[in-house]
Protein backbone atom coordinates (compact mmCIF):
# COMPACT_ATOMS: atom_id res chain seq x y z
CA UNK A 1 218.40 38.72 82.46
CA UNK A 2 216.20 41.03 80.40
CA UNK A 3 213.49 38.47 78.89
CA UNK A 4 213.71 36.66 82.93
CA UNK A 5 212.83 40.59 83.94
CA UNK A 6 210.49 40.74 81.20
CA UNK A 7 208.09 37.39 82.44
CA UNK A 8 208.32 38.79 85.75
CA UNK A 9 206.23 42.05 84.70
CA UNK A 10 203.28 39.98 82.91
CA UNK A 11 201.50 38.89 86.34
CA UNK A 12 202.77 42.58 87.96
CA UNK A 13 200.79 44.21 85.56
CA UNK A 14 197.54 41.51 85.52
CA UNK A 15 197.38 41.96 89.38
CA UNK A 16 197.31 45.47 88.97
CA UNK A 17 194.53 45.27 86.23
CA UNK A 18 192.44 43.10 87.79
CA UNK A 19 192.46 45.11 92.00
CA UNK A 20 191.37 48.03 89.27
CA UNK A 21 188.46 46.59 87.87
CA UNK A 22 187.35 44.90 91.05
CA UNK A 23 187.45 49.02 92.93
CA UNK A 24 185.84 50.14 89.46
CA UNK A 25 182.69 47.62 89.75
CA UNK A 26 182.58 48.44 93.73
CA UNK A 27 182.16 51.77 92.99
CA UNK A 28 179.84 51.33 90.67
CA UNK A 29 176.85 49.85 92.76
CA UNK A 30 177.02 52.38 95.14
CA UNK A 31 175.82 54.90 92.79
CA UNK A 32 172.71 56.05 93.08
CA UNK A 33 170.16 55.41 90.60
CA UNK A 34 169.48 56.99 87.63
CA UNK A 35 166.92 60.52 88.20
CA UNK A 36 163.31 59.17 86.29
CA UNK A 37 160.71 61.41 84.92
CA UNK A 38 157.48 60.64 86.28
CA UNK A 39 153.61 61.73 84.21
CA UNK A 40 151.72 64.14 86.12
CA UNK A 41 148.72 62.24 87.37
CA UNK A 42 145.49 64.00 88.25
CA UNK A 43 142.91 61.74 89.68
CA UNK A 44 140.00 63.12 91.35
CA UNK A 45 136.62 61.22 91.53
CA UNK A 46 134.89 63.54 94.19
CA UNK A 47 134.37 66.73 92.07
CA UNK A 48 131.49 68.41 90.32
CA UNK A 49 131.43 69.00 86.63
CA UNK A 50 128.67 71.91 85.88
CA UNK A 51 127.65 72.50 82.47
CA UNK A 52 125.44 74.59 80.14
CA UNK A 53 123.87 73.85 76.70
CA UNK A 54 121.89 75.78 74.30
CA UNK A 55 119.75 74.18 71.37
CA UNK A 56 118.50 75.75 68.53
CA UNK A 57 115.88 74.45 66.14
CA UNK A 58 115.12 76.50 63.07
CA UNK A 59 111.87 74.61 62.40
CA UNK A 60 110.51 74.10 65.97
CA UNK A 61 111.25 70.88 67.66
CA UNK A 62 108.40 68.18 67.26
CA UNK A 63 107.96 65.29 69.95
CA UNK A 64 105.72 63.29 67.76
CA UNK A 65 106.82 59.47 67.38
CA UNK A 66 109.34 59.12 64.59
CA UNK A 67 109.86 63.23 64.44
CA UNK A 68 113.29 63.92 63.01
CA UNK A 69 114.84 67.39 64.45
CA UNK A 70 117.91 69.43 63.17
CA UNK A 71 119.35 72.08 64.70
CA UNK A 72 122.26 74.05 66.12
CA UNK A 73 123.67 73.49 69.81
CA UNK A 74 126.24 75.08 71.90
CA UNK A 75 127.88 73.82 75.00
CA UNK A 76 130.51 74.56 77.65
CA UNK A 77 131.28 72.35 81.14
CA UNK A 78 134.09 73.09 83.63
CA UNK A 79 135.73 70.37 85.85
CA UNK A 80 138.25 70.89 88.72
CA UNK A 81 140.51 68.23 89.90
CA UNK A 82 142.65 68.02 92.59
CA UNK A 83 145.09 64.89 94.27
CA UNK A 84 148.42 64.08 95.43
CA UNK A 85 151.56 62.41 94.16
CA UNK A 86 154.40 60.76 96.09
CA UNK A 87 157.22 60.89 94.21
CA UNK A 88 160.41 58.25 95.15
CA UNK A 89 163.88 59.16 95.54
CA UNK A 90 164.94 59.31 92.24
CA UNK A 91 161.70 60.44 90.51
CA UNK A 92 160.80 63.63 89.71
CA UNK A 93 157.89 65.54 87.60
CA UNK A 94 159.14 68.75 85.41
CA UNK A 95 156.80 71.70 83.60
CA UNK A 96 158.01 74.59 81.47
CA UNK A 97 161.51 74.08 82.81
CA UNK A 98 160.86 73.90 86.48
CA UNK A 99 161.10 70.35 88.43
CA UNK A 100 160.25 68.85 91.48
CA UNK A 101 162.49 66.17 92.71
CA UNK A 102 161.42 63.09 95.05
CA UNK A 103 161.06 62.26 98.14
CA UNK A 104 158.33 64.25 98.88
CA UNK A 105 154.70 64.41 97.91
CA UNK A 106 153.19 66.94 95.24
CA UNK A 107 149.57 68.41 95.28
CA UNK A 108 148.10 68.90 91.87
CA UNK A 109 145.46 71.00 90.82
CA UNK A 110 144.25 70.91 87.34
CA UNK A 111 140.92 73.31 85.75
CA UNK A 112 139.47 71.55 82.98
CA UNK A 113 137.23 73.27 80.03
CA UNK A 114 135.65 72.35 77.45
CA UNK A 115 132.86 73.45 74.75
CA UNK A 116 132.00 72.59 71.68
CA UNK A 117 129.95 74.19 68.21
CA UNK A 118 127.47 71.44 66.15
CA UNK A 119 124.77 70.75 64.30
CA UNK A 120 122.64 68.63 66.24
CA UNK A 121 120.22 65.94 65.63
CA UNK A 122 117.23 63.98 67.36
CA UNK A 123 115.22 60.68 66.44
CA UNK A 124 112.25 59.75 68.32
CA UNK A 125 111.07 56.49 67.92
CA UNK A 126 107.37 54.75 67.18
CA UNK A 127 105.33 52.27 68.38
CA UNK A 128 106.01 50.88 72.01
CA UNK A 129 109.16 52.57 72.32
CA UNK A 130 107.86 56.10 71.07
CA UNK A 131 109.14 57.54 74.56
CA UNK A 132 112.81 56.52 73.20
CA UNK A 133 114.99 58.98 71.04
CA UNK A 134 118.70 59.47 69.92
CA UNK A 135 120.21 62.55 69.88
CA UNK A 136 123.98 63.58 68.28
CA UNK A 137 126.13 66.41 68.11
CA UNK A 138 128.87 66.77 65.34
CA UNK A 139 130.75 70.17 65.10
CA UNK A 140 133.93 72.04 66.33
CA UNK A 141 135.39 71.43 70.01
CA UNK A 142 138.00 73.33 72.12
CA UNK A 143 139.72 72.30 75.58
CA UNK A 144 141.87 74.14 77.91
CA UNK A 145 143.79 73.01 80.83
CA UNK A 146 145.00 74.83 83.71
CA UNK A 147 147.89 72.66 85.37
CA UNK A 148 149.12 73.66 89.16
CA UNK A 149 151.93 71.31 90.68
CA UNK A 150 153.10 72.36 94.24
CA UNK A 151 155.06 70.93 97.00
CA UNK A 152 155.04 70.63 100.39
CA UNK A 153 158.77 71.74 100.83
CA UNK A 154 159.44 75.42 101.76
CA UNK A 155 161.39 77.39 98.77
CA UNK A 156 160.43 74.55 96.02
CA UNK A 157 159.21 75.60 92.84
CA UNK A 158 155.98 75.87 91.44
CA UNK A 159 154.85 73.89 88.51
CA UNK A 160 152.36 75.78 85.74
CA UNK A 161 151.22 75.26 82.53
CA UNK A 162 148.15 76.15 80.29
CA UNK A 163 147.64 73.94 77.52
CA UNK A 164 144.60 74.86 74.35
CA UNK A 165 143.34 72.78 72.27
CA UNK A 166 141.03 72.43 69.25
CA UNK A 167 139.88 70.06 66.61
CA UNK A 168 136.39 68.03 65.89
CA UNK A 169 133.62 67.25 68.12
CA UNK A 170 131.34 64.52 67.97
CA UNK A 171 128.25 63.21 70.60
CA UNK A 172 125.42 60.07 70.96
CA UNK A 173 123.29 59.14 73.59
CA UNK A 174 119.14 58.00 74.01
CA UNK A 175 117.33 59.80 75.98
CA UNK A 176 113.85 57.87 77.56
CA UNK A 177 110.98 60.30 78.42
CA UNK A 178 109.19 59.09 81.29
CA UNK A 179 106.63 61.93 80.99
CA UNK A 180 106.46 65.01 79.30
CA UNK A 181 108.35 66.67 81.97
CA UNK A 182 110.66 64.08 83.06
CA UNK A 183 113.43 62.36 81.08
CA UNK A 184 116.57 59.71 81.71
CA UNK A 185 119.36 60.39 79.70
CA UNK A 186 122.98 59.56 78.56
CA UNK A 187 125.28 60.80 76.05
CA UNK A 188 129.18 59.89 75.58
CA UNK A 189 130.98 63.16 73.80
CA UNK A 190 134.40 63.06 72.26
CA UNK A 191 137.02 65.51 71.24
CA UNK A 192 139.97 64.56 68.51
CA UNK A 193 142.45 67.16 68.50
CA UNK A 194 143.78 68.28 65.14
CA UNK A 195 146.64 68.26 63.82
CA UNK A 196 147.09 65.34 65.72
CA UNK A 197 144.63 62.93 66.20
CA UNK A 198 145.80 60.71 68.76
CA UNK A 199 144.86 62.93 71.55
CA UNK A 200 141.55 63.58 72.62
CA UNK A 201 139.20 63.76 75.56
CA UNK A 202 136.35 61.85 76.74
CA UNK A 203 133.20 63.52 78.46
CA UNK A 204 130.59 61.18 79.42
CA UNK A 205 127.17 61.69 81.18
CA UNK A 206 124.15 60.27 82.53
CA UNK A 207 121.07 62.63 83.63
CA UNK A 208 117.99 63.14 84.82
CA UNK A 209 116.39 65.70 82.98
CA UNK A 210 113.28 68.47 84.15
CA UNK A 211 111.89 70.33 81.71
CA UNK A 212 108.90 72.23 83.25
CA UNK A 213 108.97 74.84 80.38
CA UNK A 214 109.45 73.75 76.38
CA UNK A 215 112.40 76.54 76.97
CA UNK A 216 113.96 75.48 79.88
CA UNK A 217 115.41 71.82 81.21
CA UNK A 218 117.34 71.08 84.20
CA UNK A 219 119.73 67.96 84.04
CA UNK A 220 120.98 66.39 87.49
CA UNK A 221 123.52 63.35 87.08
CA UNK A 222 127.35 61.73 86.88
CA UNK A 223 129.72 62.82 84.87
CA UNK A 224 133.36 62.54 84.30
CA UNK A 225 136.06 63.91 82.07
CA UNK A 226 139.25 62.08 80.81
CA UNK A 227 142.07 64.48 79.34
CA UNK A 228 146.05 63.48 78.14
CA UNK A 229 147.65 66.08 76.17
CA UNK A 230 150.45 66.18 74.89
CA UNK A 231 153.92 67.00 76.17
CA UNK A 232 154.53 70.89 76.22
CA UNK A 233 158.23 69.62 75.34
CA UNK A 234 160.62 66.95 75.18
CA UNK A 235 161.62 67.61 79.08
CA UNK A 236 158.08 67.83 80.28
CA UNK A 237 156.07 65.22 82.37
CA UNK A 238 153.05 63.79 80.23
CA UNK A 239 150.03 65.08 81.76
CA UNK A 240 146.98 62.63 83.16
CA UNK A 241 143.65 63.95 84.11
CA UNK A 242 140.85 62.11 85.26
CA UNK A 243 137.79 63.75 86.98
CA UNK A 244 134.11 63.00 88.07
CA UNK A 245 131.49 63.67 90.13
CA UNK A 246 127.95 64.54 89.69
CA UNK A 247 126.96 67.23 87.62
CA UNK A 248 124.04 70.34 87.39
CA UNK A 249 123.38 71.33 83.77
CA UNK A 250 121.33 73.51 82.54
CA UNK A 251 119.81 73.52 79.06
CA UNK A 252 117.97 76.07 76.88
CA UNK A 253 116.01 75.06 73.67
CA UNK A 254 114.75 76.80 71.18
């Protein structure tokens, strides 16, 4: 009687294993899904970039074909971006600790600065393309980035962080003198950011230049500014900025 008892409990006890596992897996895909940190995106191609620049040339600065000029410049531009992300049920973005959790929609506004300290160079050609130089830039840099996440929802958080950086600078671009007033130009500037140097931003313009006084030069034109730092910490949304628009510069040289 004991081992007829003792067959009887096998299939008991599989039955009851098997109704377990079947509530177990039900259960399980009705969870919801799993929360997922989302980058801050900033994407704004409707805003205006103004900058300033001042060049210094010990020696004077020659415009004769194939004159070689040295000197010291200084520069600082400002950008301001501003969009909004929809976030999805389980997504949410998170900055110094605070978090904003989908579904909703969250405006960003990001203030983006930058300057920079070089030695500066310029080439002007000879022969038939004597109206064609090159100038660079090669020094110290610095960004900062002013980061504003805010949601539509009454009572929710607000998201804030200011990020510096620093490191080494460098800029290229021709610049084609259509008279001795008038000028089209480009340049494409970069900043590496020490001690890392897989960050960095990109700055890149193209202008019309005015210079109705050897001191003084207007520059009219497009420019845009692409920025990811770093995360602030582990629990932090990366950060994505990417503004343009056109651009009023002005530049002093002496």
């Amino acid at each position: 009687m004991k081992k007829a008892s003792t067959f009887v409990a096998f299939p008991i006890d599989a039955a009851a294993v098997i109704l377990i596992t079947a509530c177990g897996l039900a259960a399980c895909g009705n969870l919801p899904p799993a929360p997922v940190l989302k980058p801050i995106e900033v994407r704004d191609a409707y805003t205006a970039i103004p900058s300033g620049r001042v060049s210094w040339y010990p020696q004077g600065f020659d415009t004769a074909p194939r004159s070689l000029n040295w000197g010291v410049e200084l520069e600082y531009a400002r950008g301001t971006g501003r969009s909004d992300q929809t976030l999805g049920s389980n997504e949410f973005v998170s900055l110094g600790g605070n978090a904003l959790q989908g579904p909703q929609e969250v405006h960003h506004h990001a203030d983006l600065r930058y300057g920079h300290l070089g030695v500066t160079g310029n080439q002007r050609f000879g022969g038939r393309v004597s109206a064609l130089e090159v100038e660079w830039v090669a020094g110290l840099g610095f960004a900062q980035l002013n980061l504003v996440s805010q949601s539509r929802i009454a009572g929710s958080p607000t998201l804030s962080a200011r990020q510096e950086f620093s490191g080494v600078a460098f800029g290229v671009g021709p610049r084609w003198n259509i008279t001795d007033e008038m000028a089209l130009e480009g340049r494409l500037q970069l900043l590496h950011f020490w001690p890392s140097f897989d960050e960095s931003l990109w700055y890149p313009e193209i202008a019309v230049r005015y210079r109705p006084t050897k001191t003084l030069a207007l520059r009219m034109g497009y420019s845009s500014m692409s920025f990811d730092p770093s995360k602030q910490n582990g629990g932090d949304s990366a950060v994505r900025v990417r503004i343009s628009g056109p651009f009023l510069g002005l530049h002093l040289v002496f």
